[in-house]
N, C-alpha and C. Protein backbone atom coordinates (compact mmCIF):
# COMPACT_ATOMS: atom_id res chain seq x y z
N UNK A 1 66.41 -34.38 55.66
CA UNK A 1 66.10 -33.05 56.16
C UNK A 1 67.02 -31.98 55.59
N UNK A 2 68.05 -31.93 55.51
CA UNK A 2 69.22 -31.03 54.70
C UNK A 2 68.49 -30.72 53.16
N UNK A 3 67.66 -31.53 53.02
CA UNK A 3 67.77 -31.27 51.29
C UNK A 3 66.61 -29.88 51.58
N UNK A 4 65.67 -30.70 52.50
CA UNK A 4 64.60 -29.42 53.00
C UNK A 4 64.88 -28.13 53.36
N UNK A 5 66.23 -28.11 53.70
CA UNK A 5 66.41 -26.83 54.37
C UNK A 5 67.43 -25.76 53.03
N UNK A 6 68.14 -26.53 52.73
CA UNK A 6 68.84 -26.50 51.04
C UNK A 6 67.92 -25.82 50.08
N UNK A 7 66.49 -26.80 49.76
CA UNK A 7 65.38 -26.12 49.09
C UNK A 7 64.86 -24.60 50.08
N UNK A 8 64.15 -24.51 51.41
CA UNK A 8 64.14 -23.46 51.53
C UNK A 8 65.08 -22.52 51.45
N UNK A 9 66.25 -22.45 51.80
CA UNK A 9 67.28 -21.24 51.28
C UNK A 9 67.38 -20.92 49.63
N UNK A 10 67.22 -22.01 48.93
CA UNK A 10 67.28 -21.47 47.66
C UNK A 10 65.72 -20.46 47.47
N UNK A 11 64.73 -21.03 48.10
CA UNK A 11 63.51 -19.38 47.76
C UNK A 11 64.06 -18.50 48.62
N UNK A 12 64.57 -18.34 49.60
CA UNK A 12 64.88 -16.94 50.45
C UNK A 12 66.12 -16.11 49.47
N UNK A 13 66.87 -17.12 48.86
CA UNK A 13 67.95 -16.63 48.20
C UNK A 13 67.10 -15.76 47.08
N UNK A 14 66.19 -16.74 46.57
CA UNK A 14 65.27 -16.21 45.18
C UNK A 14 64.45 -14.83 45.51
N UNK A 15 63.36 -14.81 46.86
CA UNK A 15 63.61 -14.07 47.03
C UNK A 15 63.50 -12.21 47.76
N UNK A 16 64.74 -13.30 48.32
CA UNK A 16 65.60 -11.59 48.60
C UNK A 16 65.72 -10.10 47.83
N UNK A 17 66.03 -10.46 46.36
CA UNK A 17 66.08 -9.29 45.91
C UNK A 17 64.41 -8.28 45.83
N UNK A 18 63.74 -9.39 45.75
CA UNK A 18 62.62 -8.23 45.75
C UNK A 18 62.18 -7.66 47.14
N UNK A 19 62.46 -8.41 47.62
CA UNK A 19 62.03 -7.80 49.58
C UNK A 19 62.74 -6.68 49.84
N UNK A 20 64.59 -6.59 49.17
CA UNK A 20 65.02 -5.63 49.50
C UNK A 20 64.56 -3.95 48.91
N UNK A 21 64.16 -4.67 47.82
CA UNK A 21 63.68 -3.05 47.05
C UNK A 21 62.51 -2.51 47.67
N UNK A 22 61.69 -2.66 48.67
CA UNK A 22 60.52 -2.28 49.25
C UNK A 22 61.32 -0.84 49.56
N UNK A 23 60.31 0.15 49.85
CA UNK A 23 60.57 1.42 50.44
C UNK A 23 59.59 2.23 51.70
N UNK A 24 60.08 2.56 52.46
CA UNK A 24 59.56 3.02 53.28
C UNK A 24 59.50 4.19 53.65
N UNK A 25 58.04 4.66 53.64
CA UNK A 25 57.31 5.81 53.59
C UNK A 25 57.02 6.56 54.36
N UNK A 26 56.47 7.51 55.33
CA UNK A 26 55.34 7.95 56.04
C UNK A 26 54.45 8.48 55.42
N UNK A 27 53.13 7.75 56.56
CA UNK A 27 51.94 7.89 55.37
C UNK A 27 50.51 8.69 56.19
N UNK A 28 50.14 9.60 56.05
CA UNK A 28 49.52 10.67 56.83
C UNK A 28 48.52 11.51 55.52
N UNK A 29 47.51 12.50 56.43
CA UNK A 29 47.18 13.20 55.63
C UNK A 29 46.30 14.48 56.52
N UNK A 30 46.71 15.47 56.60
CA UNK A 30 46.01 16.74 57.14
C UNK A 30 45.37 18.14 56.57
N UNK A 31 44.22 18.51 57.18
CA UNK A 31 43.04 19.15 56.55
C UNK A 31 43.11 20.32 57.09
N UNK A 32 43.23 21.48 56.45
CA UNK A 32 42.81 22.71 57.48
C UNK A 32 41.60 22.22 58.25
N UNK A 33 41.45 23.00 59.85
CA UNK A 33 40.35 23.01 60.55
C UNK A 33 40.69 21.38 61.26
N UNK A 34 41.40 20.37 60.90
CA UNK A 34 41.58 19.27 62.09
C UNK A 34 42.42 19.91 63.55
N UNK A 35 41.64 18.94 64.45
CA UNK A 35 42.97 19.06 65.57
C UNK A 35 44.01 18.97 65.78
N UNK A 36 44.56 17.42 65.04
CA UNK A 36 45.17 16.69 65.36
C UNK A 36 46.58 16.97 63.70
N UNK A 37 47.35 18.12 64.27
CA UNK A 37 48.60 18.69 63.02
C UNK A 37 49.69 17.34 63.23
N UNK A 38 49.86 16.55 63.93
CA UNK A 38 50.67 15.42 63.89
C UNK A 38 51.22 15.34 62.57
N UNK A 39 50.54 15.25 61.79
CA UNK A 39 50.97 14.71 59.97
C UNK A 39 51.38 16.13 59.35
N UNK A 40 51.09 17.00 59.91
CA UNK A 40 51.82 18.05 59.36
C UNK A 40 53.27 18.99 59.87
N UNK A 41 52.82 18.52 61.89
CA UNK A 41 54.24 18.69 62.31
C UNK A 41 55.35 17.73 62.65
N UNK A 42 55.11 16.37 63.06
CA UNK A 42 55.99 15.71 63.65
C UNK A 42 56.09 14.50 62.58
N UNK A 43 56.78 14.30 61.22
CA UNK A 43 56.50 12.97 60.54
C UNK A 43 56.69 12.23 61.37
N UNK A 44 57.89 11.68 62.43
CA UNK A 44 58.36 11.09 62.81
C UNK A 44 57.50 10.10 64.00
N UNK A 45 56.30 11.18 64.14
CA UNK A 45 55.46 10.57 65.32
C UNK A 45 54.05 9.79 64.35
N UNK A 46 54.14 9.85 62.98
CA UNK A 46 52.79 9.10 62.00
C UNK A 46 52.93 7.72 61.62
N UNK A 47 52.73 7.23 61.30
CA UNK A 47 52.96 5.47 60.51
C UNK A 47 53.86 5.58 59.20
N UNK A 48 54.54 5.06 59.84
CA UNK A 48 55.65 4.73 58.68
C UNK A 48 55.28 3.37 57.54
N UNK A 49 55.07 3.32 56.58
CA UNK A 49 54.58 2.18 55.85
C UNK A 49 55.78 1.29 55.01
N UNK A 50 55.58 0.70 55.08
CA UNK A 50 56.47 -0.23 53.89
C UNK A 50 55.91 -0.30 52.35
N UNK A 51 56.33 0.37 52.00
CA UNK A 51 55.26 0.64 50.44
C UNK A 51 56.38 -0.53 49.24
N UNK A 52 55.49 -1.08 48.40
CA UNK A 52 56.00 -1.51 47.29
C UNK A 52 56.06 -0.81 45.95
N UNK A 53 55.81 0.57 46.60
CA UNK A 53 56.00 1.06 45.04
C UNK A 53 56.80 2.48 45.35
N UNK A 54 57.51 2.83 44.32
CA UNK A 54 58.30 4.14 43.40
C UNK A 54 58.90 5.02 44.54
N UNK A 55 58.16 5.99 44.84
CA UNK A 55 58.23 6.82 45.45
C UNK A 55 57.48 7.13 47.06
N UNK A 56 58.26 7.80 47.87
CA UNK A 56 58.06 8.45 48.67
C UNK A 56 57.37 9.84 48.42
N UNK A 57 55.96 10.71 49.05
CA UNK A 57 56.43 12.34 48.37
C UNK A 57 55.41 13.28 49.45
N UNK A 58 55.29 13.99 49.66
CA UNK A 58 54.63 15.52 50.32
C UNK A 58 54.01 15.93 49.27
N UNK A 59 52.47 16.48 49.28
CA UNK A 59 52.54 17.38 49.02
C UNK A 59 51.29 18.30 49.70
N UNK A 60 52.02 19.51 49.50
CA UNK A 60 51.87 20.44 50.67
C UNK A 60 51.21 21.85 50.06
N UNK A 61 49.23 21.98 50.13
CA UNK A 61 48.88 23.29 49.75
C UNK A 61 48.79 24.52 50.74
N UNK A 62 48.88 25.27 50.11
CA UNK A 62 49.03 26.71 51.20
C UNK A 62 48.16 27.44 50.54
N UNK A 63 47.46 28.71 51.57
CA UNK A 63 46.77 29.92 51.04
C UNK A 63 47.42 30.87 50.78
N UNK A 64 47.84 31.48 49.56
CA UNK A 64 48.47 32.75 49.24
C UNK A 64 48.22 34.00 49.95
N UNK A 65 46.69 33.83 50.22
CA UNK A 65 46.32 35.53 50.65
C UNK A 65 45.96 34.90 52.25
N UNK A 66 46.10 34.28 53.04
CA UNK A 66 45.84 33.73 54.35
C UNK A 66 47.32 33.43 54.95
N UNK A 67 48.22 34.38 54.52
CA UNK A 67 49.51 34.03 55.26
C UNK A 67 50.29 32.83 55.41
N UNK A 68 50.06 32.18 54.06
CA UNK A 68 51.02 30.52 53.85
C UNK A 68 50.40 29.73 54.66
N UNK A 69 49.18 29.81 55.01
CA UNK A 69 47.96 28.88 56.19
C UNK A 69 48.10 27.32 55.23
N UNK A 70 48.18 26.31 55.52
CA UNK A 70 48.53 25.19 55.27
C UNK A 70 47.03 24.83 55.32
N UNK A 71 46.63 24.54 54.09
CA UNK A 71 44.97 23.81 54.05
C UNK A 71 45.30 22.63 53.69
N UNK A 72 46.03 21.79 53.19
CA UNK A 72 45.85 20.46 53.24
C UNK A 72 47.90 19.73 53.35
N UNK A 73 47.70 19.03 53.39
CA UNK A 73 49.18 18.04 53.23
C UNK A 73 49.16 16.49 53.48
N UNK A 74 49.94 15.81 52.53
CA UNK A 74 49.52 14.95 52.01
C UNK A 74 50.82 14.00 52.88
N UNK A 75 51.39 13.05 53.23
CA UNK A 75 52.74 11.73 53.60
C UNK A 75 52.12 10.86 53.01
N UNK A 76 52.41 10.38 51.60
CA UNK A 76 52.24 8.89 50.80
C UNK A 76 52.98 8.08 50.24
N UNK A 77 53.19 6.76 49.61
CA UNK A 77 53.77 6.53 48.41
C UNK A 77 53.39 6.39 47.38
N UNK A 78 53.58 6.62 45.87
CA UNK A 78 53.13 5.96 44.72
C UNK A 78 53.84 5.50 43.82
N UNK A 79 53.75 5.10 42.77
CA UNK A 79 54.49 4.46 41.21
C UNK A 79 54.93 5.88 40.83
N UNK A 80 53.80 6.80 40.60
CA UNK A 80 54.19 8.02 39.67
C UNK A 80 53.35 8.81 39.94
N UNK A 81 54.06 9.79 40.71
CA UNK A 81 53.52 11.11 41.41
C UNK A 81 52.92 12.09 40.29
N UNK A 82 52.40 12.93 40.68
CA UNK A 82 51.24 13.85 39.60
C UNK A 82 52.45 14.85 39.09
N UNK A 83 53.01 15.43 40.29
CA UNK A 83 54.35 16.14 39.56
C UNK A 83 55.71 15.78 40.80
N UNK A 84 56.51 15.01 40.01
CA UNK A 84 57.69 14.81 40.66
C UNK A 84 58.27 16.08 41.79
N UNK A 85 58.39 17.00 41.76
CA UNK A 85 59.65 18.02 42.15
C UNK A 85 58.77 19.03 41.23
N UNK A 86 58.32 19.96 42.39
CA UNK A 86 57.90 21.73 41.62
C UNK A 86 56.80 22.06 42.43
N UNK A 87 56.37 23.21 42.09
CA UNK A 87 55.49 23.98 43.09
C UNK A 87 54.70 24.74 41.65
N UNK A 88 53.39 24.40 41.81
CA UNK A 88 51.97 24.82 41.23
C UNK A 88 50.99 25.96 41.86
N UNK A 89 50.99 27.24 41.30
CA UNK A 89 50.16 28.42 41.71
C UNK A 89 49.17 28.79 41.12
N UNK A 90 47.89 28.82 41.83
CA UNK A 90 46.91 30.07 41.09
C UNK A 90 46.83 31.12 42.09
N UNK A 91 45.87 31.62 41.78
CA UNK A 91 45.00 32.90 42.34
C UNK A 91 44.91 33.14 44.02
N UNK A 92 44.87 31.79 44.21
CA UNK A 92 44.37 31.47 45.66
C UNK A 92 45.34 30.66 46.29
N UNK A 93 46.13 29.47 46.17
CA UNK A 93 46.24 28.33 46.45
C UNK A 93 48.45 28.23 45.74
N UNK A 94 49.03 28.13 46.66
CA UNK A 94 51.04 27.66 46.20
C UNK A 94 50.49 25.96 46.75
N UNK A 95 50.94 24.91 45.41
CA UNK A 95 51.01 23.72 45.92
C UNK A 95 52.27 23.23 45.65
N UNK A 96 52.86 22.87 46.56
CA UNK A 96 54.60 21.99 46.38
C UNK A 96 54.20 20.45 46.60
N UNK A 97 54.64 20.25 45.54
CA UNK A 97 55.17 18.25 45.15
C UNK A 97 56.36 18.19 45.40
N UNK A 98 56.45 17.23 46.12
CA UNK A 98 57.81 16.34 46.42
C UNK A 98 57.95 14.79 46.47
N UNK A 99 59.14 14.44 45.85
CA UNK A 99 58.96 13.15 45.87
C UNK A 99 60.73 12.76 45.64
N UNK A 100 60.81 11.63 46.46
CA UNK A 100 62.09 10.35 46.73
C UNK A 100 62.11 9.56 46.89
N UNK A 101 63.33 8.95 46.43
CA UNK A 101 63.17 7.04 46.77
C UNK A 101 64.21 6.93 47.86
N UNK A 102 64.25 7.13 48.75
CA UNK A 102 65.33 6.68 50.32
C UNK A 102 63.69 6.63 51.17
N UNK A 103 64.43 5.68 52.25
CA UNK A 103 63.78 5.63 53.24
C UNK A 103 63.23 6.60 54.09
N UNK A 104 61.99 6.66 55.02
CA UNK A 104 61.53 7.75 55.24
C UNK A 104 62.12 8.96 55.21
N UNK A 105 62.16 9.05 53.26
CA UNK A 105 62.81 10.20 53.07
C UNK A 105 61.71 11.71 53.15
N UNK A 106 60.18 11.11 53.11
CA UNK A 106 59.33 12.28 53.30
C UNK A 106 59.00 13.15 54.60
N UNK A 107 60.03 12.88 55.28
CA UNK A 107 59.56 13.49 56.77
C UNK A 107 59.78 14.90 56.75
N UNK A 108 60.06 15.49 55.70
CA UNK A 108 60.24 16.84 55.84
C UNK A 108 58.71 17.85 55.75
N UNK A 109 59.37 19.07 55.51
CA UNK A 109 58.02 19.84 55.76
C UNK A 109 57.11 19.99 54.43
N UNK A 110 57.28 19.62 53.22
CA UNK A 110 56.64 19.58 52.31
C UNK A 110 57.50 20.70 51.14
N UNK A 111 58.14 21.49 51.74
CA UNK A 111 58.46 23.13 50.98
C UNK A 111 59.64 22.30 50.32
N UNK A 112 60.64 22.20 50.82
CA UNK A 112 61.94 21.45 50.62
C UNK A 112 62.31 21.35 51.24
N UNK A 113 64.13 20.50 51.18
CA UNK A 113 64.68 19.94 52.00
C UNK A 113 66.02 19.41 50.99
N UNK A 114 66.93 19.32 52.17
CA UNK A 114 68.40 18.54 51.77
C UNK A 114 68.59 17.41 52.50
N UNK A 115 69.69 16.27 52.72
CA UNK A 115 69.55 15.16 53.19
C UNK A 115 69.59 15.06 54.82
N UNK A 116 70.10 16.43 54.79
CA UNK A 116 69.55 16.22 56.89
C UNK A 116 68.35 16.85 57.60
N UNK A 117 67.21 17.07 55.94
CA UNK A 117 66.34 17.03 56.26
C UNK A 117 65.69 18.30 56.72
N UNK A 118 66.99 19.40 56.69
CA UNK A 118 66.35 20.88 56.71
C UNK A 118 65.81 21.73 55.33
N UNK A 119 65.35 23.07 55.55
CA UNK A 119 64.62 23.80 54.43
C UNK A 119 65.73 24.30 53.58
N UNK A 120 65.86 24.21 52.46
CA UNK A 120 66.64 24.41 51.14
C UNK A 120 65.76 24.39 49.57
N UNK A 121 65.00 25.65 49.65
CA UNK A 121 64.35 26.32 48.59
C UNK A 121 64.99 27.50 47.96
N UNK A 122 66.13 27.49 46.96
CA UNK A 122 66.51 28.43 46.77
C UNK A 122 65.82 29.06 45.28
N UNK A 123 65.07 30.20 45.52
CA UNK A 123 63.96 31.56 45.17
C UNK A 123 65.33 32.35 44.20
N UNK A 124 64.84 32.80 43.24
CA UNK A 124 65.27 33.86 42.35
C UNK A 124 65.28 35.47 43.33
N UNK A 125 65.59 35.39 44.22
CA UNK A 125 65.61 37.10 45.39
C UNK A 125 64.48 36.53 46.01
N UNK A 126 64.21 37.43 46.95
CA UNK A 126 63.35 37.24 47.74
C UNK A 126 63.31 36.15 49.14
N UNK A 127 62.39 35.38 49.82
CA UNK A 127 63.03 34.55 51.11
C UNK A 127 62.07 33.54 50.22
N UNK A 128 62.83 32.38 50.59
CA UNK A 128 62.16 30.61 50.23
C UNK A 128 61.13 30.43 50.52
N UNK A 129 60.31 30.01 49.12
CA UNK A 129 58.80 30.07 49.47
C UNK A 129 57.96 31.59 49.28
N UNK A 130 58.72 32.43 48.95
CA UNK A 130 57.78 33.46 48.43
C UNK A 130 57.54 33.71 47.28
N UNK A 131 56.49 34.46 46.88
CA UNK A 131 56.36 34.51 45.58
C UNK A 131 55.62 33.44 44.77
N UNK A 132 55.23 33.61 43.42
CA UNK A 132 54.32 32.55 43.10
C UNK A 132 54.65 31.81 42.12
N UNK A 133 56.25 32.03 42.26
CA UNK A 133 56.53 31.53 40.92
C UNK A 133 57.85 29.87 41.74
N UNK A 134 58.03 28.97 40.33
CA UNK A 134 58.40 27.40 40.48
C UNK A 134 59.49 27.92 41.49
N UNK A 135 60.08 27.11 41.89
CA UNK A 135 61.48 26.73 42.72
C UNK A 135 62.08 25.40 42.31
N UNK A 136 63.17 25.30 42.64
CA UNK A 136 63.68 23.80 42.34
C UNK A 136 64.10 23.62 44.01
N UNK A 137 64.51 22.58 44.22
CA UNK A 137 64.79 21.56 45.35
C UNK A 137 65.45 20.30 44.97
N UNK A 138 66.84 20.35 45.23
CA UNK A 138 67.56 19.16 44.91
C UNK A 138 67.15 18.04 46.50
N UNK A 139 66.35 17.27 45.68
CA UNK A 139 66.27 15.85 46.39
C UNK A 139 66.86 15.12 46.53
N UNK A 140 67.83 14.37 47.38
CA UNK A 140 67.88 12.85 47.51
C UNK A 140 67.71 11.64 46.96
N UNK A 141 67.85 10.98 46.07
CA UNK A 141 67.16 9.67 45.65
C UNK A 141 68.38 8.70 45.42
N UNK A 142 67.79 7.55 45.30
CA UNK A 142 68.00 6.49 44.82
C UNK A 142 67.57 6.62 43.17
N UNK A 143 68.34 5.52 42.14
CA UNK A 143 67.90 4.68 40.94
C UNK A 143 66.80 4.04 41.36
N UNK A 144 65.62 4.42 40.73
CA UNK A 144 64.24 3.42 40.85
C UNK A 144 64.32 2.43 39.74
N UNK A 145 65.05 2.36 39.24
CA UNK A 145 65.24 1.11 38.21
C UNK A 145 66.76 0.38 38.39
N UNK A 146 66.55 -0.82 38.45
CA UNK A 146 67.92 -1.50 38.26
C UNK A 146 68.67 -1.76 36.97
N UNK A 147 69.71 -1.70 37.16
CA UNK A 147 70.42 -1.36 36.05
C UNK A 147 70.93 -2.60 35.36
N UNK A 148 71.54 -2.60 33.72
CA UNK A 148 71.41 -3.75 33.02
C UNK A 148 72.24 -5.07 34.21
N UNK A 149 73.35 -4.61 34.34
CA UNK A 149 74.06 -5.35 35.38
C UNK A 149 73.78 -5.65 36.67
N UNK A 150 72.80 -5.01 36.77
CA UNK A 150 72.08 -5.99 38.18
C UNK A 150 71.18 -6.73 37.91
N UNK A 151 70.56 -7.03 36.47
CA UNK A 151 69.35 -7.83 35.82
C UNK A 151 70.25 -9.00 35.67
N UNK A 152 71.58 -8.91 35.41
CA UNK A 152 72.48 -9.92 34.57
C UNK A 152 72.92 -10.45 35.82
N UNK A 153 72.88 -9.93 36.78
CA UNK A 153 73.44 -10.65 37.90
C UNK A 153 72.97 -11.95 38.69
N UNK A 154 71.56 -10.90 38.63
CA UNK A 154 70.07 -11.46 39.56
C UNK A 154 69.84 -13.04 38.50
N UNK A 155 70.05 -12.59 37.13
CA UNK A 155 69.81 -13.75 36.46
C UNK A 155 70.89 -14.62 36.45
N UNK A 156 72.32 -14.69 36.66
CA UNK A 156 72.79 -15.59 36.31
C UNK A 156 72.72 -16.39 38.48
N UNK A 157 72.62 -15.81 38.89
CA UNK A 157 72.53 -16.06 40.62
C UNK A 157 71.17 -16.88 40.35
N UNK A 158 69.83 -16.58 40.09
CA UNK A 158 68.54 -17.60 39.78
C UNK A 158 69.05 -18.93 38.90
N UNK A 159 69.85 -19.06 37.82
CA UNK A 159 69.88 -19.91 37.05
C UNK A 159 70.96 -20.58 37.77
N UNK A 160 72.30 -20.15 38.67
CA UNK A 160 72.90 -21.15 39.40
C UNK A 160 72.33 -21.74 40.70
N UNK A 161 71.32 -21.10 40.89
CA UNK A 161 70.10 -21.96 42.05
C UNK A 161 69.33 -22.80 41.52
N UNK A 162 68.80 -22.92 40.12
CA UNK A 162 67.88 -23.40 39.72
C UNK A 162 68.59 -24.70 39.93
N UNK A 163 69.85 -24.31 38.61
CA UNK A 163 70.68 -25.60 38.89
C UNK A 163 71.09 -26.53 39.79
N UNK A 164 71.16 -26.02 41.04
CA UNK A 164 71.69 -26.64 41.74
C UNK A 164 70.12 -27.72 42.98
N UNK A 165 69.37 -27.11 42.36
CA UNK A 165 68.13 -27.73 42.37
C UNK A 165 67.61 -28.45 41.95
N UNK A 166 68.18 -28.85 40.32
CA UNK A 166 67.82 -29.53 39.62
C UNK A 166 68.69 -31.02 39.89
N UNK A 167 69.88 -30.73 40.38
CA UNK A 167 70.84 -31.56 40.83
C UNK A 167 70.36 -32.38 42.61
N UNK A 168 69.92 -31.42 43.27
CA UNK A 168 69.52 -31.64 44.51
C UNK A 168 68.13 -32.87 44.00
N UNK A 169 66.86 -32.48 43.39
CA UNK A 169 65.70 -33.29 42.88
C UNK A 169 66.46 -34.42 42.01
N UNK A 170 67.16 -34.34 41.25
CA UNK A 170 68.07 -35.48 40.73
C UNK A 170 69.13 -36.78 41.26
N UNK A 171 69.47 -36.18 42.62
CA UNK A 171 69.71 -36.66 43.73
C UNK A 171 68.63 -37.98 44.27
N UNK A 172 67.88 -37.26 44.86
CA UNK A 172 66.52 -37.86 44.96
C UNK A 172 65.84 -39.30 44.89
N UNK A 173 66.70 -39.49 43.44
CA UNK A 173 66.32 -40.84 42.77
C UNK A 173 66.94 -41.46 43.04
């Protein structure tokens, strides 16, 4: 029985590293004209998801000539957002993209945000959020890629499990 339990820890050991990289999201979506603004006011009260991929992100359209009226907003995750970080204008319509890799790091309001999660859009004059022109917003993130030395790690940690597996089945006989 030891060898059984020996073999299962070596897959939990194996793996661990990918379970840990999961990210967690809130995942919502609201329409001008619904009842129910939950996904647009309270992230904290929507489904939080466990996503396996990239990013966390908002994004959040408004009516220019309807007083910043919020017609749609988006709580998702994906691999690769349409635009990372920036805000898109025409005629009619300010759309802000946002996107991070921390944990329900999207709970903010879509415009921007700093890490405790309040509004930090800083505008060329004028008040945050006016006007029709880009903004920046320093985000939060994590490295979405691991770095050479954590590949070298992960690999030499798999190949001293393998081993010692190979020794455990060698046992055996």
């Amino acid at each position: 029985m030891p060898k059984v339990s020996l073999l299962l820890a070596f897959y939990v050991i194996c793996l661990s590293p990918c379970l840990t990289n999961a990210l967690e999201c809130y995942v919502c979506s609201y329409l001008l004209g619904q009842s129910d603004t939950t996904c647009l006011t309270n992230a904290t009260a929507v489904r939080a998801l466990n996503c396996t991929k990239k990013y966390c992100l908002t994004m959040r359209q408004e009516s220019i000539h309807n007083g910043n009226k919020v017609i749609s907003f988006l709580r998702d995750c994906q691999d690769k957002p349409v635009i990372l970080n920036g805000v898109k204008s025409d005629s009619s319509f300010r759309t802000y993209y946002r996107s991070c890799q921390q944990n329900l790091c999207n709970g903010h309001n879509g415009r921007g945000y700093n890490s405790s999660g309040s509004f930090t859009i800083a505008g060329g004059g004028g008040s945050a959020g006016a006007g029709g022109g880009n903004h920046n917003a320093i985000i939060p993130g994590k490295n979405g890629s691991l770095g050479a030395g954590d590949d070298i790690s992960r690999l030499v940690l798999v190949l001293a499990l393998l081993r010692v597996l190979v020794w455990l089945l060698g046992d055996c006989n």
